[in-house]
PDB file of N, CA and C in Angstrom:
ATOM      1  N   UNK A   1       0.848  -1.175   0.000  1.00  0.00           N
ATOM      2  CA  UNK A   1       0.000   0.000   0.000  1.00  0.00           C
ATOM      3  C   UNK A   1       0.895   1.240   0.000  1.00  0.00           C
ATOM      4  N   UNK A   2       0.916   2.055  -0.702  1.00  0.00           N
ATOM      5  CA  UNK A   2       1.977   3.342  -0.540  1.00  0.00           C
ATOM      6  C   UNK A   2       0.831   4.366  -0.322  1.00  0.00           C
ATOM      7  N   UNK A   3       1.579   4.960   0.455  1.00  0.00           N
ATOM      8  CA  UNK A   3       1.037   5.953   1.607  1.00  0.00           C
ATOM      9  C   UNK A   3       1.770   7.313   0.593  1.00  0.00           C
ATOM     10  N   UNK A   4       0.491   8.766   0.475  1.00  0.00           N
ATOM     11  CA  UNK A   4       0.935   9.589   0.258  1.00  0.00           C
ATOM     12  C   UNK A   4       0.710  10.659   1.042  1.00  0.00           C
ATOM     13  N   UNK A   5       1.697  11.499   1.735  1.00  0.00           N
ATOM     14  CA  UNK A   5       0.970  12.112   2.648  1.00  0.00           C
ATOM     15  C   UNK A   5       0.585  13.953   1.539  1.00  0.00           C
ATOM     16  N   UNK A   6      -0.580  14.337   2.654  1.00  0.00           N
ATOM     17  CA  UNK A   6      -1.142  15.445   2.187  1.00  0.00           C
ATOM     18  C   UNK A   6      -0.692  16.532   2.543  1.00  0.00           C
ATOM     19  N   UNK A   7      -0.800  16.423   3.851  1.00  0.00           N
ATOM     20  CA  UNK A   7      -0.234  17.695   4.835  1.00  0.00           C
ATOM     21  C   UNK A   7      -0.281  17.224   6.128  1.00  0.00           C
ATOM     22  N   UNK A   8       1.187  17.936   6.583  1.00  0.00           N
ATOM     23  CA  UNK A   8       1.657  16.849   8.222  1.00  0.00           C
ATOM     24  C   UNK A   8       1.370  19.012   9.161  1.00  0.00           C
ATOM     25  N   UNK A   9       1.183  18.595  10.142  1.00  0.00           N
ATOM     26  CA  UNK A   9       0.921  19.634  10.996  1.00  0.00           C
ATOM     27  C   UNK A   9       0.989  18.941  12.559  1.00  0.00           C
ATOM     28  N   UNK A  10       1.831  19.455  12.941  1.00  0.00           N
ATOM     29  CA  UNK A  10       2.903  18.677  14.256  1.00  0.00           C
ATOM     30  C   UNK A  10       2.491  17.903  14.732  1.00  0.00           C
ATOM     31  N   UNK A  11       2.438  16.969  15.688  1.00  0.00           N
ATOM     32  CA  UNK A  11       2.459  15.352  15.377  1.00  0.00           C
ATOM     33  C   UNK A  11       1.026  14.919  14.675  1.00  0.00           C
ATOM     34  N   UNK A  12       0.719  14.920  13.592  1.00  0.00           N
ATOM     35  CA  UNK A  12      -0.646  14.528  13.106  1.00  0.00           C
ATOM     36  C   UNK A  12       0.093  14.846  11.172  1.00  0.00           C
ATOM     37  N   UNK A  13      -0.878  13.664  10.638  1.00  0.00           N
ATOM     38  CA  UNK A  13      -0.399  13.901   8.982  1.00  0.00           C
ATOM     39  C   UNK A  13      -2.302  13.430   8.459  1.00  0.00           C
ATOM     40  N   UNK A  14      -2.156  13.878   7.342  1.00  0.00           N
ATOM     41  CA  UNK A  14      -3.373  13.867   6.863  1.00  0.00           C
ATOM     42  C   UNK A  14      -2.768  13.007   5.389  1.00  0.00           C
ATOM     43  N   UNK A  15      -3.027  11.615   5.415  1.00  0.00           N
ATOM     44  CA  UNK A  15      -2.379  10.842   4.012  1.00  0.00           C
ATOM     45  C   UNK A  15      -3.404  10.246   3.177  1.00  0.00           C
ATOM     46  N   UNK A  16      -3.133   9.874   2.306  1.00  0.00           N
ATOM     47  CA  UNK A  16      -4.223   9.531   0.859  1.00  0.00           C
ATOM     48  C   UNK A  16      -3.433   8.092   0.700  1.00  0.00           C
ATOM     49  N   UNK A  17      -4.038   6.743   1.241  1.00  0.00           N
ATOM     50  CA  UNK A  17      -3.581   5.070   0.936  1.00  0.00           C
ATOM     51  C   UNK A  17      -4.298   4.981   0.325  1.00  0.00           C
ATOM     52  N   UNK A  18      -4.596   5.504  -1.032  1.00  0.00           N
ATOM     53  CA  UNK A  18      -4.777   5.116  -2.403  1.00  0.00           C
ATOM     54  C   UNK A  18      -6.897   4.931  -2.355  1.00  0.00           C
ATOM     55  N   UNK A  19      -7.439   3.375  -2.461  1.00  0.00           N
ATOM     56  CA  UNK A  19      -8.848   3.142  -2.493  1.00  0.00           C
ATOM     57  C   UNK A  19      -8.986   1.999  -1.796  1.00  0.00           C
ATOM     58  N   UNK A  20     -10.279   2.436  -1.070  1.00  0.00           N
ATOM     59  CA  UNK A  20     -10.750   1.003   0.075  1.00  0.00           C
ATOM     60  C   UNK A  20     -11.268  -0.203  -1.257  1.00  0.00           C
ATOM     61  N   UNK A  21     -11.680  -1.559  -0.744  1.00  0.00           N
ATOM     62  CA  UNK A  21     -12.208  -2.184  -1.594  1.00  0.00           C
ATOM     63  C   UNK A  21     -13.619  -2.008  -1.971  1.00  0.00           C
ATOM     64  N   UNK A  22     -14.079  -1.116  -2.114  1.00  0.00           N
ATOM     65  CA  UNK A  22     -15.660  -0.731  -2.973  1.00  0.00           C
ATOM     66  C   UNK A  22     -15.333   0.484  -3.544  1.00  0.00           C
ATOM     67  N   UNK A  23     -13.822   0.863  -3.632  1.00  0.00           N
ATOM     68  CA  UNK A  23     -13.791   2.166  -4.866  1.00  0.00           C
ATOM     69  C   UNK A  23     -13.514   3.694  -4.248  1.00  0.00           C
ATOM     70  N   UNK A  24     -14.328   3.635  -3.035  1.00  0.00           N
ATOM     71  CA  UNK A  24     -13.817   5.092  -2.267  1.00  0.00           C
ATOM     72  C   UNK A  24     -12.546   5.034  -2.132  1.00  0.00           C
ATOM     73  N   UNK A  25     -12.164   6.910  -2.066  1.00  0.00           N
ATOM     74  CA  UNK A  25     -10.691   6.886  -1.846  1.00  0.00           C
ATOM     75  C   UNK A  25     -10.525   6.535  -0.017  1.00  0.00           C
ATOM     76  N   UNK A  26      -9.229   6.462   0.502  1.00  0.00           N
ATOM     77  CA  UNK A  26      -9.045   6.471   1.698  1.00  0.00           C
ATOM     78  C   UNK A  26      -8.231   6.651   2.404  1.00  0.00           C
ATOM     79  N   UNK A  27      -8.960   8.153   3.211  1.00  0.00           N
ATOM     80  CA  UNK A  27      -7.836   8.927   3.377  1.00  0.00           C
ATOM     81  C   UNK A  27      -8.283   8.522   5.296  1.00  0.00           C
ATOM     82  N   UNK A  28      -6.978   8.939   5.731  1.00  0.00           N
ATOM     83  CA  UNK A  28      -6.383   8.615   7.154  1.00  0.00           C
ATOM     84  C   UNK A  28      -6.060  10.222   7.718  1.00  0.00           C
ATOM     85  N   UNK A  29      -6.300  10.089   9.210  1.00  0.00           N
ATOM     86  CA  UNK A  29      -5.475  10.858   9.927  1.00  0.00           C
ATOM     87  C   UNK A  29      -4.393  10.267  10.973  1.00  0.00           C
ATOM     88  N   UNK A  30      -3.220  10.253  11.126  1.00  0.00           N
ATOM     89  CA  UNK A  30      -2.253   9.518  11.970  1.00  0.00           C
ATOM     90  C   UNK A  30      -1.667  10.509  12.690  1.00  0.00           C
ATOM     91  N   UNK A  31      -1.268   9.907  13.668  1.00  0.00           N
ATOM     92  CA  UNK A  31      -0.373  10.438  15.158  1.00  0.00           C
ATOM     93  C   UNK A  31       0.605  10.113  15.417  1.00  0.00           C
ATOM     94  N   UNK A  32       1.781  10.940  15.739  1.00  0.00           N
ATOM     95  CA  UNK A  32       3.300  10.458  15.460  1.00  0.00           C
ATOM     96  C   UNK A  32       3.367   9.747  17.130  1.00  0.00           C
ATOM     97  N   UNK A  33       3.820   8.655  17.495  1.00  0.00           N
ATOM     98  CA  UNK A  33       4.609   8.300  18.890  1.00  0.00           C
ATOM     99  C   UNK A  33       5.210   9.211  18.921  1.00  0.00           C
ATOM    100  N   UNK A  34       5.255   8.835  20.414  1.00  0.00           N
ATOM    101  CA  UNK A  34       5.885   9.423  21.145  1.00  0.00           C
ATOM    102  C   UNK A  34       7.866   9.069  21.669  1.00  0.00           C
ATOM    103  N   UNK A  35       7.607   8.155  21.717  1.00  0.00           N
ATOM    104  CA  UNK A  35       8.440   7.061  22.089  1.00  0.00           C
ATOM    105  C   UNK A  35       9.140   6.559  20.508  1.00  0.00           C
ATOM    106  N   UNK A  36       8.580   5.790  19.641  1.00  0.00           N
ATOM    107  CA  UNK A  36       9.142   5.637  18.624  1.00  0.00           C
ATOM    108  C   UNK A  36       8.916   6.258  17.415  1.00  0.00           C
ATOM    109  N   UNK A  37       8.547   7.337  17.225  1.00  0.00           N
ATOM    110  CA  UNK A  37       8.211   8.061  16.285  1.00  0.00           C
ATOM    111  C   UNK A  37       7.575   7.743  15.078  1.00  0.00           C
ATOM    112  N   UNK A  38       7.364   6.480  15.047  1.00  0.00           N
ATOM    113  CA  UNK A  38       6.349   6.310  13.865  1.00  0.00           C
ATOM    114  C   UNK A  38       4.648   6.698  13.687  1.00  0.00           C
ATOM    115  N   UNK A  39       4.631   6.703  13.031  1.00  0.00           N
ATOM    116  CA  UNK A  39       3.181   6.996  12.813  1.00  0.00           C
ATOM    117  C   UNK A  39       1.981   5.931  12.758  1.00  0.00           C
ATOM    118  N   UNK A  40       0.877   6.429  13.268  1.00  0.00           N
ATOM    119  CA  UNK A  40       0.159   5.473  13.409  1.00  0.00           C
ATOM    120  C   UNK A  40      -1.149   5.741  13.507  1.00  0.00           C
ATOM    121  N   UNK A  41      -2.284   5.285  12.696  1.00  0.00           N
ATOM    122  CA  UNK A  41      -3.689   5.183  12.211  1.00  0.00           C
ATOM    123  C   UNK A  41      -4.648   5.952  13.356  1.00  0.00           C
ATOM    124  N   UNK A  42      -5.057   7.149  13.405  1.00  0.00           N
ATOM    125  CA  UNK A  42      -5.982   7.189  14.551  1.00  0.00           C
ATOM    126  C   UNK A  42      -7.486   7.316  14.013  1.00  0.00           C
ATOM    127  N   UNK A  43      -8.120   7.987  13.306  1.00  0.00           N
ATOM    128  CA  UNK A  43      -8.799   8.595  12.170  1.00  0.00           C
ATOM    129  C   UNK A  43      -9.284   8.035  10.368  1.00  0.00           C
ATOM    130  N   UNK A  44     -10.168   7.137  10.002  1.00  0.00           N
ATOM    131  CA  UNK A  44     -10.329   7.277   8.806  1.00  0.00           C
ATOM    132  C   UNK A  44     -11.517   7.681   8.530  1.00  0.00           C
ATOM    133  N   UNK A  45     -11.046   8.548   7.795  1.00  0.00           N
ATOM    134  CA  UNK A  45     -12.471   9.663   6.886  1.00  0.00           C
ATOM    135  C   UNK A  45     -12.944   8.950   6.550  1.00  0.00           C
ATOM    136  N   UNK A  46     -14.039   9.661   6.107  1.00  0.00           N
ATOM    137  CA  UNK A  46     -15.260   9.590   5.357  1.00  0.00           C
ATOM    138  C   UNK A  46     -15.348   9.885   4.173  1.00  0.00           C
ATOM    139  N   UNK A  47     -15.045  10.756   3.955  1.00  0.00           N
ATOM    140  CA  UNK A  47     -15.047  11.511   2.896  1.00  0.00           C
ATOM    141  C   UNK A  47     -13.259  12.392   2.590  1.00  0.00           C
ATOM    142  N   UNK A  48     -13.621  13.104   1.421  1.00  0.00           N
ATOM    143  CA  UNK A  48     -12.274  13.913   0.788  1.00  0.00           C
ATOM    144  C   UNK A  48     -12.690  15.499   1.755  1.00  0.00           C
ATOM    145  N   UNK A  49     -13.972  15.740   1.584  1.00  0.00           N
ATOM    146  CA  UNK A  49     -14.427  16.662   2.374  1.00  0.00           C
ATOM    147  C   UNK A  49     -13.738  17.093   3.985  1.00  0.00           C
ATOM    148  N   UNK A  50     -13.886  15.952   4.358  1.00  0.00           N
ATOM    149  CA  UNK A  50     -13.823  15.946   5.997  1.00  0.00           C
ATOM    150  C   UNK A  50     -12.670  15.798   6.274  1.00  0.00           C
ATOM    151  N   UNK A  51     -11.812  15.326   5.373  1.00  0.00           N
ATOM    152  CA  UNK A  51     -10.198  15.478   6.011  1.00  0.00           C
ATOM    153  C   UNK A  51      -9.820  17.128   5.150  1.00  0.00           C
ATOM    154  N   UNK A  52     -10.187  17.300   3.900  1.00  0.00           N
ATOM    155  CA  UNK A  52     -10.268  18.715   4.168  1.00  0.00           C
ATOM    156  C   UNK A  52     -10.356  20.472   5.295  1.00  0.00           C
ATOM    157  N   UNK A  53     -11.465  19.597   5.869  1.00  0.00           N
ATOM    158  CA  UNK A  53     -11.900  20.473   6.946  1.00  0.00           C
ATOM    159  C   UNK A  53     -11.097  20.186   8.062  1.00  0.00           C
ATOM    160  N   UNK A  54     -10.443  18.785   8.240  1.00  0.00           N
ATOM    161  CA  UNK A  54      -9.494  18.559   9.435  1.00  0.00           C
ATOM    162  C   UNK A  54      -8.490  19.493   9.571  1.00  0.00           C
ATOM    163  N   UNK A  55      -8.047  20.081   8.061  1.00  0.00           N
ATOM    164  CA  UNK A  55      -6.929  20.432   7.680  1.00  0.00           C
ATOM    165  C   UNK A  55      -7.229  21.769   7.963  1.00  0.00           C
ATOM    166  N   UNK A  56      -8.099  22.287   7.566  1.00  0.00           N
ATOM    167  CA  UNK A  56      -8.413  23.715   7.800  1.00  0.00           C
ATOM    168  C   UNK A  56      -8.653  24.053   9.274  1.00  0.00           C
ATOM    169  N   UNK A  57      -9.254  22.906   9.959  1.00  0.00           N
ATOM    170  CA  UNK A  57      -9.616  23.902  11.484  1.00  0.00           C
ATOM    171  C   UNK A  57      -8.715  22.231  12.280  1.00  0.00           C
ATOM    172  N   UNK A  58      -7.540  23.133  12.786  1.00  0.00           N
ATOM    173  CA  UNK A  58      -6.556  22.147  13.656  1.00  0.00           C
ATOM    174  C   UNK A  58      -7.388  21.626  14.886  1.00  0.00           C
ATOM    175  N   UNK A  59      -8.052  22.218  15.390  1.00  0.00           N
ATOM    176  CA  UNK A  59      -9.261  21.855  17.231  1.00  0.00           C
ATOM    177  C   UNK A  59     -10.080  20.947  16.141  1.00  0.00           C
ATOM    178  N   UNK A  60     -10.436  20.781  14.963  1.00  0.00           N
ATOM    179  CA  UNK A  60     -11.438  19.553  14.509  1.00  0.00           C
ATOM    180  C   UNK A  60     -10.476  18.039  14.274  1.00  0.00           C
ATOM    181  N   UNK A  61      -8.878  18.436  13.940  1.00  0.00           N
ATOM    182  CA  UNK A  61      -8.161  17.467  14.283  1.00  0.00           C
ATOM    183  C   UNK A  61      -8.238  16.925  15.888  1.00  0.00           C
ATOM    184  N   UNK A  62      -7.752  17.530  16.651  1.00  0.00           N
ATOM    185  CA  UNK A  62      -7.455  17.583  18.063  1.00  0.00           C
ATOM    186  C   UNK A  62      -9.004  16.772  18.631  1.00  0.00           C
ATOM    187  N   UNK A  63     -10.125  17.030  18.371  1.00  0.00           N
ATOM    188  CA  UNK A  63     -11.274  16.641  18.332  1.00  0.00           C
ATOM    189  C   UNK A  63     -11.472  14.961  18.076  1.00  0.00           C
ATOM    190  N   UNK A  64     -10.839  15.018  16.745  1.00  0.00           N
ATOM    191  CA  UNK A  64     -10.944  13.562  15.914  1.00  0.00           C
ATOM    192  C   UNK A  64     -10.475  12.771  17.239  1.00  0.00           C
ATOM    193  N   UNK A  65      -8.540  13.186  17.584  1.00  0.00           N
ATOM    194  CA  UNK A  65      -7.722  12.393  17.958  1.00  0.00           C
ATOM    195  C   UNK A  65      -8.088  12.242  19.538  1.00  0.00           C
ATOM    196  N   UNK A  66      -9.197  13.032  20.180  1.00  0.00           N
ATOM    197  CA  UNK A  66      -9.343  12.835  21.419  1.00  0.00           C
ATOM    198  C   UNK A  66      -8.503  13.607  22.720  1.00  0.00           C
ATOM    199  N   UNK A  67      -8.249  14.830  21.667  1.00  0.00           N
ATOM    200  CA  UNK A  67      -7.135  15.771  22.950  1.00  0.00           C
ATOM    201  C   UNK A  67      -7.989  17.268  22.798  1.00  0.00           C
ATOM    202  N   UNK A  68      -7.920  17.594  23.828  1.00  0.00           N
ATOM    203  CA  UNK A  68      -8.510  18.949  24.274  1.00  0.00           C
ATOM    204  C   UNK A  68      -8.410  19.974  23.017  1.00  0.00           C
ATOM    205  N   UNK A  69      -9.790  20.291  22.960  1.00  0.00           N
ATOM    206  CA  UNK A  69     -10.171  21.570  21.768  1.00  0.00           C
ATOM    207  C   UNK A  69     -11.442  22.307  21.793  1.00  0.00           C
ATOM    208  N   UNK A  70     -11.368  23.476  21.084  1.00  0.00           N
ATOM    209  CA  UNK A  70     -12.139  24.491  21.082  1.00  0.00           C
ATOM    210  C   UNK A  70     -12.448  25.282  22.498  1.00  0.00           C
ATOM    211  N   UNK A  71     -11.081  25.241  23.167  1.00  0.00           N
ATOM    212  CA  UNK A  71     -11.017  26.028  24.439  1.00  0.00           C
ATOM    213  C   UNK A  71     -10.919  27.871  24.480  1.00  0.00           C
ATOM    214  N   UNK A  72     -12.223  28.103  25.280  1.00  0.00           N
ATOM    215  CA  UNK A  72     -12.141  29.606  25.446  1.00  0.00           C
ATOM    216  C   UNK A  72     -11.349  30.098  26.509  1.00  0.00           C
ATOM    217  N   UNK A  73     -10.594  31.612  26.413  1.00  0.00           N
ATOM    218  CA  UNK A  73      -9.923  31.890  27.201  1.00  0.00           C
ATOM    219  C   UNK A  73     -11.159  32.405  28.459  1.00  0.00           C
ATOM    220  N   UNK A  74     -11.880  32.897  28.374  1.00  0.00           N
ATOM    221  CA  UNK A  74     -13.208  33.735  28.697  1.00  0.00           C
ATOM    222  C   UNK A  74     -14.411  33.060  28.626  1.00  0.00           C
ATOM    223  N   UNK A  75     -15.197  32.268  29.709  1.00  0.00           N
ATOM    224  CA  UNK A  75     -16.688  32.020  29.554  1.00  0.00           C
ATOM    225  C   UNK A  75     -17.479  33.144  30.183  1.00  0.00           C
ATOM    226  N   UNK A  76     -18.726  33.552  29.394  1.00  0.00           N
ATOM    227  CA  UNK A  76     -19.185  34.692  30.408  1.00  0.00           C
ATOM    228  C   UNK A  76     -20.766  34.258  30.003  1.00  0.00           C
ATOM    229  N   UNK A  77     -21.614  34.541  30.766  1.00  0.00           N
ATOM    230  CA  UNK A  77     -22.982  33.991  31.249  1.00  0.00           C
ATOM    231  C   UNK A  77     -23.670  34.970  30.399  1.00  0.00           C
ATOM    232  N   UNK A  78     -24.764  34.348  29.129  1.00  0.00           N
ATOM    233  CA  UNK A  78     -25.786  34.739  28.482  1.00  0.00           C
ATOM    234  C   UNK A  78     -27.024  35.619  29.072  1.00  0.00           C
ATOM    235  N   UNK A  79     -26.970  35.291  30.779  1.00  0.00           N
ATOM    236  CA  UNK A  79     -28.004  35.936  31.363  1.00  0.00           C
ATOM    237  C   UNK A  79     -28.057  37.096  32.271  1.00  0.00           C
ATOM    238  N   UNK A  80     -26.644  37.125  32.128  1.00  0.00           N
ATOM    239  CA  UNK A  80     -25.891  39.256  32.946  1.00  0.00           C
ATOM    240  C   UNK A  80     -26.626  40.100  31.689  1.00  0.00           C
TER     241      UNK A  80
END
């Protein structure tokens, strides 16, 4: 299977392994170790769309992979 990657953005890569077996493409999001630095499967899209959008908003990565996102510096109450 050769792996092409799309765009890597610090430990996380967004790669294109070619087509699943019914024809969709299939694209991955992976997470670099820590320890041995390889990379490794956390994430497979759905779509070309949605790893798109991974790419564009980094907290929808962080989201995927299960680490803290879309943190406000400031919560303030709707009812002051």
């Amino acid at each position: 299977m050769k792996t092409i990657t799309i765009a890597e953005r610090g430990a996380y890569r967004y790669v294109d392994c070619g087509y699943c077996e019914n024809g969709t493409p299939d694209f991955r999001l992976q997470e670099r170790d820590f320890y041995t630095k390889k990379f490794r499967d956390i994430y497979l899209f759905d779509n070309q769309m949605q790893m798109l959008t991974a790419i564009e908003d980094f907290d929808y990565t962080l989201w995927l992979a299960g680490k803290p996102c879309y943190q406000r510096d400031v919560v303030t109450s709707p009812y002051l």
